[in-house]
Protein backbone atom coordinates (compact mmCIF):
# COMPACT_ATOMS: atom_id res chain seq x y z
CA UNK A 1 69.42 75.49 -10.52
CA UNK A 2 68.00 77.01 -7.29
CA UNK A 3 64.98 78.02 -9.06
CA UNK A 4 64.03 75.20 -10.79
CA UNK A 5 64.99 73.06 -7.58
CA UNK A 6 62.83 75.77 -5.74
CA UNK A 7 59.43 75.16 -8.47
CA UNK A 8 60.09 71.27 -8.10
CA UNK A 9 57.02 69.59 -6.16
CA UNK A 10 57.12 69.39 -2.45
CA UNK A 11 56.81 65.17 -3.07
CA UNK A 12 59.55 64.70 -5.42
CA UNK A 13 62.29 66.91 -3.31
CA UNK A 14 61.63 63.84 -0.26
CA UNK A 15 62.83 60.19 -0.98
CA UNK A 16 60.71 57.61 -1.78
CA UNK A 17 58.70 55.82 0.66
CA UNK A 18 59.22 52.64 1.60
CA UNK A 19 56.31 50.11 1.44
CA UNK A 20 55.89 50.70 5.32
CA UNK A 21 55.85 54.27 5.08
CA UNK A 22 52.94 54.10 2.15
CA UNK A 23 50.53 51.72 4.56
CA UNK A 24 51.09 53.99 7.05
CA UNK A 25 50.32 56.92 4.82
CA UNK A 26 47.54 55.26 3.77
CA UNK A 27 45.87 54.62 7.17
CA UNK A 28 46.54 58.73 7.94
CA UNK A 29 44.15 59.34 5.17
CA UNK A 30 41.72 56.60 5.84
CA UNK A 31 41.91 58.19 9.17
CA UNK A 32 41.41 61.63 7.97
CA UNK A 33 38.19 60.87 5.83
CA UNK A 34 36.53 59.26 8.39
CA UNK A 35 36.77 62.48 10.55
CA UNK A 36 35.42 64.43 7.88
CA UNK A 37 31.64 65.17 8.40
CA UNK A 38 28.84 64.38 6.24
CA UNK A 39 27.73 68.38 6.21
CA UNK A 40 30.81 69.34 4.62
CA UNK A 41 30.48 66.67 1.43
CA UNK A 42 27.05 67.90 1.19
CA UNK A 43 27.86 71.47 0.81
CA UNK A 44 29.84 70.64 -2.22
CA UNK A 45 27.62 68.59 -3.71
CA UNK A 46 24.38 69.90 -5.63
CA UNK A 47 21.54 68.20 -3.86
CA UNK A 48 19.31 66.72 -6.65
CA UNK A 49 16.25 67.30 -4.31
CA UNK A 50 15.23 69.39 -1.72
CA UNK A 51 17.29 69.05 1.27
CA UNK A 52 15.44 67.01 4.26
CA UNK A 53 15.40 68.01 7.98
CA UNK A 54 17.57 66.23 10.17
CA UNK A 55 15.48 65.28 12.75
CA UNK A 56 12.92 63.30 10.37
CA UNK A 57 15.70 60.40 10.06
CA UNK A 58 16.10 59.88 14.16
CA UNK A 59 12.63 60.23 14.64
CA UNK A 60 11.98 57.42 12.29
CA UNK A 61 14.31 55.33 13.83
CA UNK A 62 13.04 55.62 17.43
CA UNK A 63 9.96 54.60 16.46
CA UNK A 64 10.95 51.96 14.58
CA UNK A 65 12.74 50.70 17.78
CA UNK A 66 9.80 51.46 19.71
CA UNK A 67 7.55 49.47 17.58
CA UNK A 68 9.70 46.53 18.34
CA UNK A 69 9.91 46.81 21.65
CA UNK A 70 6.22 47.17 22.58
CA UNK A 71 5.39 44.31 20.02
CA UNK A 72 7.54 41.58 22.31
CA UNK A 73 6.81 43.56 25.86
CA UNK A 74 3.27 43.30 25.11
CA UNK A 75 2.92 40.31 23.18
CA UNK A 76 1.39 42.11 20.08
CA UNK A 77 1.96 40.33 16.73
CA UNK A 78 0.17 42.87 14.55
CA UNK A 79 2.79 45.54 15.87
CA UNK A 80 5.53 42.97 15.45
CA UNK A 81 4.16 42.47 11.88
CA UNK A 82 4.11 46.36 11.39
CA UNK A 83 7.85 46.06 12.75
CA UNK A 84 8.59 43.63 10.20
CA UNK A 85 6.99 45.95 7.31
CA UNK A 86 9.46 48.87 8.10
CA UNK A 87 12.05 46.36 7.71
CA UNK A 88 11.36 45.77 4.29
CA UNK A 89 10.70 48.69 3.30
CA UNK A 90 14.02 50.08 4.59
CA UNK A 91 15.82 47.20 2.87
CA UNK A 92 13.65 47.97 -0.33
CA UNK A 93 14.39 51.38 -0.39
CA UNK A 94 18.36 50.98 0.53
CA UNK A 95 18.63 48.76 -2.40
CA UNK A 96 16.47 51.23 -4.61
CA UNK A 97 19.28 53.67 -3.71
CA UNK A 98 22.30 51.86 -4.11
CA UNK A 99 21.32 50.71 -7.65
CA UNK A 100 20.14 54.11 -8.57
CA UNK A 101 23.56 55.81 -7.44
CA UNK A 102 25.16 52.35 -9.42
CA UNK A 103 23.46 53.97 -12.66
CA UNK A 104 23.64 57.04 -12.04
CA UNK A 105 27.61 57.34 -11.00
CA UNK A 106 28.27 59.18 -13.67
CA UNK A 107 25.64 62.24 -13.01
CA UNK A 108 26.82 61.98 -9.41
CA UNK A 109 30.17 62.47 -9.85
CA UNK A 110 30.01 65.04 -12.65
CA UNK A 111 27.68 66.76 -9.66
CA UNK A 112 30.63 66.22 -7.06
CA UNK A 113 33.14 67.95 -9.83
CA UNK A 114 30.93 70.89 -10.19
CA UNK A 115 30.30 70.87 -6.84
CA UNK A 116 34.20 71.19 -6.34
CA UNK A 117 34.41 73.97 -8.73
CA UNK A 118 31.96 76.16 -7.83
CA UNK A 119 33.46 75.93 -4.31
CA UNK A 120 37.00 77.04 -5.49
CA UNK A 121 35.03 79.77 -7.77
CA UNK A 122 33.47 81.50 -4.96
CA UNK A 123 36.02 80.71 -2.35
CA UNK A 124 35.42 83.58 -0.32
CA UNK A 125 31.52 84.40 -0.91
CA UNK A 126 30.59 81.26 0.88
CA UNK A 127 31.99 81.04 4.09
CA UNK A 128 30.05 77.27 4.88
CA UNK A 129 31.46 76.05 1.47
CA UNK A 130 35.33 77.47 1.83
CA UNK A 131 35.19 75.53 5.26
CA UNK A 132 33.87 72.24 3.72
CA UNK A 133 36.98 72.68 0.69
CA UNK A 134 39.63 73.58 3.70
CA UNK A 135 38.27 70.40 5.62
CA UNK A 136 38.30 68.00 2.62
CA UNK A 137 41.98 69.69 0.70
CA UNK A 138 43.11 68.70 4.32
CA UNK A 139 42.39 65.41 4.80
CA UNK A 140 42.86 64.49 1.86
CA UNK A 141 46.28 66.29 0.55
CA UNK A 142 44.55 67.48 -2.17
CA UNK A 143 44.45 71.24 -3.63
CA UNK A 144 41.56 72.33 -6.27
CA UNK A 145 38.64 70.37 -8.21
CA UNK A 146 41.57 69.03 -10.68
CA UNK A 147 44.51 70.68 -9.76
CA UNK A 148 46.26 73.54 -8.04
CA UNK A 149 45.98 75.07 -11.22
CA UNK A 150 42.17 75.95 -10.70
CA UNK A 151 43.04 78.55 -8.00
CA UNK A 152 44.54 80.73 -11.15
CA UNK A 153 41.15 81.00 -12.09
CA UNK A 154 39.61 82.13 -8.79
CA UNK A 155 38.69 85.29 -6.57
CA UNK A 156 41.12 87.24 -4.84
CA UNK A 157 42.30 84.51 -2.71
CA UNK A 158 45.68 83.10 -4.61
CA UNK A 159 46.21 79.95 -3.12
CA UNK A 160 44.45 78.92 0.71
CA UNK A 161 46.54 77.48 3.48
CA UNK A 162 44.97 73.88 3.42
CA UNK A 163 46.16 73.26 -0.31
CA UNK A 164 49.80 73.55 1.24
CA UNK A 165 51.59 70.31 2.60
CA UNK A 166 52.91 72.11 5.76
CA UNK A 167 50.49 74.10 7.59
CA UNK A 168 51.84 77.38 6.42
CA UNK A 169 54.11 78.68 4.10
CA UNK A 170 52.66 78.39 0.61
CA UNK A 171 49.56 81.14 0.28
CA UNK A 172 51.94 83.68 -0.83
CA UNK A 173 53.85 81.97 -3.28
CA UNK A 174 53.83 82.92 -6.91
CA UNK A 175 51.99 80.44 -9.00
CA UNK A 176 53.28 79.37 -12.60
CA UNK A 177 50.40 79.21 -15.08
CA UNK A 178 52.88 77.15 -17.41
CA UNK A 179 55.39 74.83 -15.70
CA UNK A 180 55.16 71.42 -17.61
CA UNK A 181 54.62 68.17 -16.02
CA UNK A 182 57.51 67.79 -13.84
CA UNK A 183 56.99 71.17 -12.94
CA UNK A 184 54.92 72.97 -9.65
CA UNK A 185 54.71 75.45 -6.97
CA UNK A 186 56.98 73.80 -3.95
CA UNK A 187 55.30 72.89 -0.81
CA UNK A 188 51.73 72.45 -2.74
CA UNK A 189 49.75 69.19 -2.77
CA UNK A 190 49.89 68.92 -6.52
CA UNK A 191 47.02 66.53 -6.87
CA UNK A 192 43.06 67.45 -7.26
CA UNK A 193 39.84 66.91 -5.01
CA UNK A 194 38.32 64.88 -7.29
CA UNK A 195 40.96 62.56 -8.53
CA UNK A 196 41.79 61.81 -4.69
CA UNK A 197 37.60 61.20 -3.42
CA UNK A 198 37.08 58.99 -6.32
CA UNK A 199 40.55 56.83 -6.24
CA UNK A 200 40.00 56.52 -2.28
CA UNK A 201 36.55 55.07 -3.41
CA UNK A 202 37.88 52.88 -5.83
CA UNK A 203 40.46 51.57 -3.33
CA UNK A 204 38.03 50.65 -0.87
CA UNK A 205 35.01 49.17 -3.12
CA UNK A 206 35.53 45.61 -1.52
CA UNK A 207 34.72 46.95 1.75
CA UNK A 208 31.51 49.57 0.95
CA UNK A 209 30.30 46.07 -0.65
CA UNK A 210 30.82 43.73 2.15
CA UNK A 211 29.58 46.50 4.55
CA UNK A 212 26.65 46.78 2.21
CA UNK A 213 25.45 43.26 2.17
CA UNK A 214 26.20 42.96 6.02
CA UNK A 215 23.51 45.29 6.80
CA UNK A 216 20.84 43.57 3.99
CA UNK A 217 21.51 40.08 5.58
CA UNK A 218 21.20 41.66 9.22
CA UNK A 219 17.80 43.52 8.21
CA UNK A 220 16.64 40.26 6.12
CA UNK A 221 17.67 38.04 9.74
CA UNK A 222 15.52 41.07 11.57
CA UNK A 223 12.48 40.47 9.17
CA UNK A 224 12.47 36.87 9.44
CA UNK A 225 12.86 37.03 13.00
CA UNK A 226 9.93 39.42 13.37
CA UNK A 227 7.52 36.87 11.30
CA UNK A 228 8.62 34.24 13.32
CA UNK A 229 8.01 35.92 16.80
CA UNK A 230 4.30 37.06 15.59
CA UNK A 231 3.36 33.80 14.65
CA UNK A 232 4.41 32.02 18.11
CA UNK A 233 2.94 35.33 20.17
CA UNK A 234 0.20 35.00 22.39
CA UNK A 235 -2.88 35.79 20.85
CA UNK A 236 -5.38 38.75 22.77
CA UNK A 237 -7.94 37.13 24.81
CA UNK A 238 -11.40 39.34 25.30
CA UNK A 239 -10.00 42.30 23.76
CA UNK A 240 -6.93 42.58 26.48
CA UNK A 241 -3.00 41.79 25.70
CA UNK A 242 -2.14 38.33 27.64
CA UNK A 243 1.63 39.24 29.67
CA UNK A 244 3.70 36.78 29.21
CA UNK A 245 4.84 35.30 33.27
CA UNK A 246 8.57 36.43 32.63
CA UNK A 247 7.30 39.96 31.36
CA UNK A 248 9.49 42.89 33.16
CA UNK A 249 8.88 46.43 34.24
CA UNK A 250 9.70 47.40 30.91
CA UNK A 251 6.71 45.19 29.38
CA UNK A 252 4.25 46.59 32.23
CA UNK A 253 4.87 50.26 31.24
CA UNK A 254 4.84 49.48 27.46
CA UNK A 255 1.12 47.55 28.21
CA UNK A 256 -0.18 50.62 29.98
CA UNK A 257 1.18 53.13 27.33
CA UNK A 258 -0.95 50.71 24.73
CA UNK A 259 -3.82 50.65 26.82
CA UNK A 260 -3.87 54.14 27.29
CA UNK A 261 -3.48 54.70 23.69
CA UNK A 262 -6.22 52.85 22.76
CA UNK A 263 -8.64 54.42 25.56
CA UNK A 264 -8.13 57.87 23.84
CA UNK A 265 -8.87 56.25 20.44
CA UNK A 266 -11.42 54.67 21.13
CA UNK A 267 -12.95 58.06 23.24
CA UNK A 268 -12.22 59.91 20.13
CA UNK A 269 -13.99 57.59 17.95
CA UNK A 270 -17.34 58.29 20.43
């Protein structure tokens, strides 16, 4: 009786949670995946193309900002216009994306899984991946790709400390390769990775959608807003930008960056 109460899992020795105790559970691990970082998912997942630099992103962005701030400083519709442009062709291309990874879900998540595995297979070759498992078995209470059971199959490493449900206390323990259903190591988180990522995404489809369309209707608001501002812009008189009377210190400096930007064009052109 000791033994088998000794193999039982860690979840069925506790009493059953009361519907309080599950929301509350439930916002710990919304909690938990939010703090994970985007590096460690990408480390276990095979990147279908080369990987980009970092930097390209934020350097995209600030000068996407900064074309919309010079166009209304200066009172430049053709920049505003430009402005406008980007805007569609970030919407375009985030749409592109999220119908591709709609048809493709099934290639991306068979990527994830092998991702997963891989991971557990070389659990102590890859030092960046083994971190990025031990981040995402701990947030998410989960052990393995599928199942504690994959760690059988692994390196030297028996079982890691963040596939236990206290901190500690289960690397050591003897695993059973055959222990039935009801049946696992005590103290072990006795569901897989994978399950847990893709039942967390399920459970929160409503809100990836609504945050989804929130951002297309705020970048379709930003392109219409654009057009609109070009069209009622002062138009350049004798080849200078007209100020606008209420234009600020910002709109000054912006005006004498574009002048000076054209001078060395135009010197370069010569």
């Amino acid at each position: 009786k000791a033994r088998i109460m000794s193999a039982l899992p860690y979840d069925s020795l506790s009493a059953r949670p009361s519907p309080s105790r599950q929301a509350l559970d439930w916002e710990r691990e919304q909690l938990a995946v939010r703090r994970l970082s985007s590096r460690s998912l990408d480390l276990l997942t095979p990147p279908p193309l080369p990987r980009r630099p970092s930097a390209i992103p934020g350097a995209a962005i600030t000068a996407w900002g900064f074309l919309g701030c010079l166009g209304v400083a200066a009172n430049l519709p053709c920049v505003l216009r430009a402005y406008g442009f980007f805007q569609l062709a970030a919407l375009v291309a985030g749409l592109a994306a999220g119908l591709s990874g709609l048809f493709y879900r099934e290639e991306i998540a068979g990527g994830f899984r092998s991702g997963l595995q891989r991971a557990v297979a070389g659990y102590t070759e890859d030092e960046g991946r083994a971190d990025a498992l031990d981040s995402l078995q701990r947030a998410l209470k989960c052990c393995g790709a599928d199942g504690w059971r994959d760690w059988l199959n692994g390196t030297s490493v028996s079982l890691p400390d963040s596939c236990c449900v206290r901190r500690k206390g289960c690397k050591n323990r003897p695993l059973l390769a055959d222990d039935g259903d009801g049946v696992a190591a005590a103290g072990i988180h006795p569901h897989g990775c994978f399950r847990k990522v893709f039942s967390l995404v399920n459970d929160n489809v409503f809100h990836i959608a609504a945050t989804v369309l929130g951002l297309a209707f705020t970048q379709i608001g930003g392109i219409a807003l654009a057009c609109l501002l070009a069209n009622k812009l002062a138009p350049r008189q004798h080849g200078r930008v007209v100020i606008s009377p209420g234009g600020s210190t910002v709109g000054h400096f912006l005006l004498l960056l574009y002048e000076l930007i054209k001078k060395c064009l135009n010197y370069g052109m010569k």
